[in-house]
N, C-alpha and C. Protein backbone atom coordinates (compact mmCIF):
# COMPACT_ATOMS: atom_id res chain seq x y z
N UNK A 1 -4.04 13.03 12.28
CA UNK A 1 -4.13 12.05 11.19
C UNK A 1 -2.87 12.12 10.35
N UNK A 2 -2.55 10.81 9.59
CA UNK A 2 -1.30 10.87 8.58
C UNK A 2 -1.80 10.03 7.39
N UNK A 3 -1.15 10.79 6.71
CA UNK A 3 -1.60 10.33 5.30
C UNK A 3 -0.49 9.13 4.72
N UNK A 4 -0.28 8.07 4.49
CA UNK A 4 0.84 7.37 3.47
C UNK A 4 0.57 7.67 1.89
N UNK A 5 1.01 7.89 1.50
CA UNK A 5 0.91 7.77 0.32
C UNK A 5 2.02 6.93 -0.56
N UNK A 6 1.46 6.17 -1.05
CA UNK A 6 2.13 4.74 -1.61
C UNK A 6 2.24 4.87 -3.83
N UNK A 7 3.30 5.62 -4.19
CA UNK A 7 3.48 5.89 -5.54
C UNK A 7 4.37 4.47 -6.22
N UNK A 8 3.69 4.02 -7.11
CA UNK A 8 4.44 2.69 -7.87
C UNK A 8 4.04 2.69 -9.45
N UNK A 9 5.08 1.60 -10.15
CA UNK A 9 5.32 1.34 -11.73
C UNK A 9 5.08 0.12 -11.82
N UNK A 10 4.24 -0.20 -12.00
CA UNK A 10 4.28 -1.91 -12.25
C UNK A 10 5.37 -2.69 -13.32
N UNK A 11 5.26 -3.84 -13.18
CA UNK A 11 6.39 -4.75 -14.18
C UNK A 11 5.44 -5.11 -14.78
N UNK A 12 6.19 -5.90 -15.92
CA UNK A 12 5.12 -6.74 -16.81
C UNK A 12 4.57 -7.91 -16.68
N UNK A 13 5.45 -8.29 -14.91
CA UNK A 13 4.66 -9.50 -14.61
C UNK A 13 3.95 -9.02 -13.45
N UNK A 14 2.27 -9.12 -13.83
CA UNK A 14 1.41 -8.70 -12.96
C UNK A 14 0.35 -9.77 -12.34
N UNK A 15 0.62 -11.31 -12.60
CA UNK A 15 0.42 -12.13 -12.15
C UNK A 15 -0.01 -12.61 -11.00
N UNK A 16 -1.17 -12.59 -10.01
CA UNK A 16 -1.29 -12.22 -9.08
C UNK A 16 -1.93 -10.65 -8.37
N UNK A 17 -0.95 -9.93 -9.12
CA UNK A 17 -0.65 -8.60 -8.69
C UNK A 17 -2.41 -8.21 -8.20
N UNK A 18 -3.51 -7.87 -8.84
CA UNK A 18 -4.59 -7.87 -8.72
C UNK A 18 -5.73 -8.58 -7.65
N UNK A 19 -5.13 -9.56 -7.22
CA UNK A 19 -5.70 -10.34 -5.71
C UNK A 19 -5.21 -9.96 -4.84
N UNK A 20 -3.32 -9.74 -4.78
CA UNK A 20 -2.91 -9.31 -3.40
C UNK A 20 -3.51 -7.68 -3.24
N UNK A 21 -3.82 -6.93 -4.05
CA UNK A 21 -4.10 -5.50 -3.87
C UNK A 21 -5.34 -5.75 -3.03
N UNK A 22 -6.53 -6.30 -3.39
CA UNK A 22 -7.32 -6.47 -3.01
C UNK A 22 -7.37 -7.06 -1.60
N UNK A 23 -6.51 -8.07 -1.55
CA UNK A 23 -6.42 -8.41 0.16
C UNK A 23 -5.42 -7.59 0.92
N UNK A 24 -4.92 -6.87 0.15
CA UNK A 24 -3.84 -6.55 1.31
C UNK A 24 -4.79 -4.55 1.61
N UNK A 25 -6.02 -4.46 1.06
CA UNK A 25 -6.90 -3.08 0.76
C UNK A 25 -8.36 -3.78 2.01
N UNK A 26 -8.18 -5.20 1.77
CA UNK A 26 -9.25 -5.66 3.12
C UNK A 26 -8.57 -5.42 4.23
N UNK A 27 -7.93 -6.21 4.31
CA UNK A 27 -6.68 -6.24 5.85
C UNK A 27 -6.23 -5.09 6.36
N UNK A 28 -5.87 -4.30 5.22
CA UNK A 28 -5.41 -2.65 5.92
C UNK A 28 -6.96 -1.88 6.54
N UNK A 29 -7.78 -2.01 6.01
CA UNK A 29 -9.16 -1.78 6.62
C UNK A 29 -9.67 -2.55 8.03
N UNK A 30 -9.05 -3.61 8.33
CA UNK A 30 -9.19 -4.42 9.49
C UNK A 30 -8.38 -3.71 10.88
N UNK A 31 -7.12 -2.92 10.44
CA UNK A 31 -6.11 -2.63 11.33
C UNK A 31 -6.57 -0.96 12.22
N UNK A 32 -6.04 -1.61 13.62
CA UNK A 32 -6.67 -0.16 14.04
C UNK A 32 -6.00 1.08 14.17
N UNK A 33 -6.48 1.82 14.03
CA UNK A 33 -6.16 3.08 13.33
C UNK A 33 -6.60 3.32 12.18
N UNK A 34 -6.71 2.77 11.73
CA UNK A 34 -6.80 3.10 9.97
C UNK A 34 -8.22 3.99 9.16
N UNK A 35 -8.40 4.61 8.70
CA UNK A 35 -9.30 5.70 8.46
C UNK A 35 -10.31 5.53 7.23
N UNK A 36 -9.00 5.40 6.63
CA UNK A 36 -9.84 5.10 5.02
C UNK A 36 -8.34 5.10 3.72
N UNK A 37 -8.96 4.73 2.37
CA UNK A 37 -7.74 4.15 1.22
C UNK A 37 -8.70 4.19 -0.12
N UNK A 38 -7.72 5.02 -0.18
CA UNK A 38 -8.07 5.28 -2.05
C UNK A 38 -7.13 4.93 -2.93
N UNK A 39 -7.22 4.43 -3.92
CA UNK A 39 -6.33 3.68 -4.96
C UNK A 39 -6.49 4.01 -6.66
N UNK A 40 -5.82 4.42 -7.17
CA UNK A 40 -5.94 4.37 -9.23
C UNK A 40 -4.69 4.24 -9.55
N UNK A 41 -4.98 3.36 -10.59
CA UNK A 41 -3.41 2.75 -11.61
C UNK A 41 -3.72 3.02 -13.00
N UNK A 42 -3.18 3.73 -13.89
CA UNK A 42 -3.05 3.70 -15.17
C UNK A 42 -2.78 2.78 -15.92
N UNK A 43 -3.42 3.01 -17.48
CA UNK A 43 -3.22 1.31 -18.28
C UNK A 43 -1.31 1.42 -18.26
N UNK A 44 -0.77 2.17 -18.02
CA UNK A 44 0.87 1.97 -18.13
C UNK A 44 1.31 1.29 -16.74
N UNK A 45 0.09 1.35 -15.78
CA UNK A 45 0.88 0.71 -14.59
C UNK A 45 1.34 1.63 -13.68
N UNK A 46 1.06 2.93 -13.74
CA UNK A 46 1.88 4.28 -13.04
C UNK A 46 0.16 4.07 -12.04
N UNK A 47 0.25 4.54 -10.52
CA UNK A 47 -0.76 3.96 -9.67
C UNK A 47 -0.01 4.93 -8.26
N UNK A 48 -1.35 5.27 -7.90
CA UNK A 48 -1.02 5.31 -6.31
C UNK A 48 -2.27 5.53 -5.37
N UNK A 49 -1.63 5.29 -4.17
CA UNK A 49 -2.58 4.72 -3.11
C UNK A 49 -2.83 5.63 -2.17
N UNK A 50 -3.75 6.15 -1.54
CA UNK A 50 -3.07 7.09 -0.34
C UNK A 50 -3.90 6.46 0.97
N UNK A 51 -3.16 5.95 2.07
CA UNK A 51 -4.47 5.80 3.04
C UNK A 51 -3.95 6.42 4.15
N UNK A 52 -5.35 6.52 5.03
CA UNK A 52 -5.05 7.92 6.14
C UNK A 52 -5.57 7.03 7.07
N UNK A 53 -4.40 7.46 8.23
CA UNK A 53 -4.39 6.29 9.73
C UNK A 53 -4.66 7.48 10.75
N UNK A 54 -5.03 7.22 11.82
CA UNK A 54 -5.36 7.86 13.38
C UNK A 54 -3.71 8.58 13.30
N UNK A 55 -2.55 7.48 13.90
CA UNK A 55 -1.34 7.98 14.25
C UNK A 55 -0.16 7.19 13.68
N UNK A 56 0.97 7.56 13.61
CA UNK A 56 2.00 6.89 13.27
C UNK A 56 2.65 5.64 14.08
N UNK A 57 1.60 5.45 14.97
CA UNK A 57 2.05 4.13 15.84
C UNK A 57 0.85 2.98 14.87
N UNK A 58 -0.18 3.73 14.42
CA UNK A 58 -0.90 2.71 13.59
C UNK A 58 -0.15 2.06 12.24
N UNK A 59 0.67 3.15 11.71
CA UNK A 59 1.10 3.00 10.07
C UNK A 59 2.41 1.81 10.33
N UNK A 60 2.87 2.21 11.40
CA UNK A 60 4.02 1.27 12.24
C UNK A 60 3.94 0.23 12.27
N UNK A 61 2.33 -0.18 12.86
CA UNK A 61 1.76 -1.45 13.32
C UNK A 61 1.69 -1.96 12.18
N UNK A 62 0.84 -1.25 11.02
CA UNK A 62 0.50 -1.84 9.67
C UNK A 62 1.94 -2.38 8.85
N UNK A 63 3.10 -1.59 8.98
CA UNK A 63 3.97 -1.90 8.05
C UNK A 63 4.93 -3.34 9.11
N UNK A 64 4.64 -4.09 10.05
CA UNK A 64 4.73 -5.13 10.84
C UNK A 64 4.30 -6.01 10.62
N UNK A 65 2.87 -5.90 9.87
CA UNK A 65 1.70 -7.09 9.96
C UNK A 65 2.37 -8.25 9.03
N UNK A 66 2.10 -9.28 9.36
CA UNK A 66 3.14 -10.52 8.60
C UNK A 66 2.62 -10.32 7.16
N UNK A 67 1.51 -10.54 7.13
CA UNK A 67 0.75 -10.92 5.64
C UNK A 67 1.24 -9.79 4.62
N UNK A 68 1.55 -8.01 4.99
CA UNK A 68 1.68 -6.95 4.46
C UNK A 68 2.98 -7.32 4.55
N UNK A 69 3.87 -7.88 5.13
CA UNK A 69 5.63 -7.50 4.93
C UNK A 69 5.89 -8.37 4.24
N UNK A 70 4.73 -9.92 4.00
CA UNK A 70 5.39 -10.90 3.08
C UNK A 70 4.84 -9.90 1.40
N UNK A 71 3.73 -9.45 1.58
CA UNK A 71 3.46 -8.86 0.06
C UNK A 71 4.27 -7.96 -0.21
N UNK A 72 4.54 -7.12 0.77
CA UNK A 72 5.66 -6.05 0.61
C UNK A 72 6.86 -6.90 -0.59
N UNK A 73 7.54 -7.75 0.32
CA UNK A 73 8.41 -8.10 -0.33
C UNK A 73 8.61 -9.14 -1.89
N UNK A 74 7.10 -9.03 -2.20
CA UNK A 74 6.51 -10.05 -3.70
C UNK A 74 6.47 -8.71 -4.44
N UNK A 75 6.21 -7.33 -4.02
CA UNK A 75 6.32 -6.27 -4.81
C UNK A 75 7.45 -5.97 -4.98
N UNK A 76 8.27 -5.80 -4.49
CA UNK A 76 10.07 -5.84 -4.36
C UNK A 76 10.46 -6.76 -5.22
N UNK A 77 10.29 -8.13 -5.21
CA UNK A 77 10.66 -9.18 -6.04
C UNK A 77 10.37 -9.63 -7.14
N UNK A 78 8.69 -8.75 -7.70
CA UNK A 78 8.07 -9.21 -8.72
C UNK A 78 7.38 -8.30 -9.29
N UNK A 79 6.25 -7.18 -8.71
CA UNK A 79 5.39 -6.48 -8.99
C UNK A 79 5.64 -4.84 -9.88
N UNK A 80 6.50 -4.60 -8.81
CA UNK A 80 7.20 -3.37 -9.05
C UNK A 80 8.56 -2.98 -9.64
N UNK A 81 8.60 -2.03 -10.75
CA UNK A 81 9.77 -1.63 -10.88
C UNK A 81 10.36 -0.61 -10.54
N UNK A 82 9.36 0.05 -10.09
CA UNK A 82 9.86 1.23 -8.94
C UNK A 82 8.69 1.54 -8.11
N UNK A 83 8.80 2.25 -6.52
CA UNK A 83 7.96 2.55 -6.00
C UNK A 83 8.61 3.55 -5.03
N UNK A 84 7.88 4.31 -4.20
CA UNK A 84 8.04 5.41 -3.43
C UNK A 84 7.04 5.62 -2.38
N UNK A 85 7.29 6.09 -1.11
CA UNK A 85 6.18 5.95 -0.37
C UNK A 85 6.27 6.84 0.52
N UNK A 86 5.93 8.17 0.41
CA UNK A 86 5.33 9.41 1.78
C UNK A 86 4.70 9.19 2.82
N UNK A 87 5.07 9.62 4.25
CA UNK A 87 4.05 9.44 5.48
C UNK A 87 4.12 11.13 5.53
N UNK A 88 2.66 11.55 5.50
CA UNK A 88 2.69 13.17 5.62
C UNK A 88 0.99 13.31 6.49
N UNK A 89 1.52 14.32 7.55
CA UNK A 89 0.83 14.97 8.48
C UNK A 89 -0.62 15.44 7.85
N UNK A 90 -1.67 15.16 8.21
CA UNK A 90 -2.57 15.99 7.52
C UNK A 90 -3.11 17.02 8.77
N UNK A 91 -3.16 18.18 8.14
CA UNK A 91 -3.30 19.60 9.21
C UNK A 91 -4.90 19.69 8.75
């Protein structure tokens, strides 16, 4: 199993921000491999995610999926003012 762990800062434009989490937390649950996803954000916007996949050919697949690389890049462009993201082994 591998863990992602997904660390972010939100902006002050969060517009949206709250629907795509939610669909893009269905869809990652749809993809195979995928295990399970836990999520908390502070009222400052400081948040992180961790979800745990079968293998790294799954997390691969997931970071491909059209719908996740177009949101990817609305967090890049709009959501986030910083973010960080670990793929770590779980023993």
């Amino acid at each position: 199993m591998y863990a992602v762990i997904f660390t972010s800062r939100l902006s002050p434009d969060r517009s949206g921000y709250e629907e795509m989490t939610r669909r893009m937390l269905e869809l990652c649950a749809q993809q195979p491999g995928f295990i399970s996803a836990e999520s908390v954000r502070d009222p400052d916007g400081r948040g992180i995610t961790v979800c745990i996949w079968e293998s790294l050919e799954s997390i691969e697949s997931w970071g491909r999926e059209p719908e996740h690389v177009a949101a990817q890049q609305e967090g890049r462009n709009r959501w986030y003012d910083g973010y960080h993201i670990m793929v770590c082994k779980v023993l």
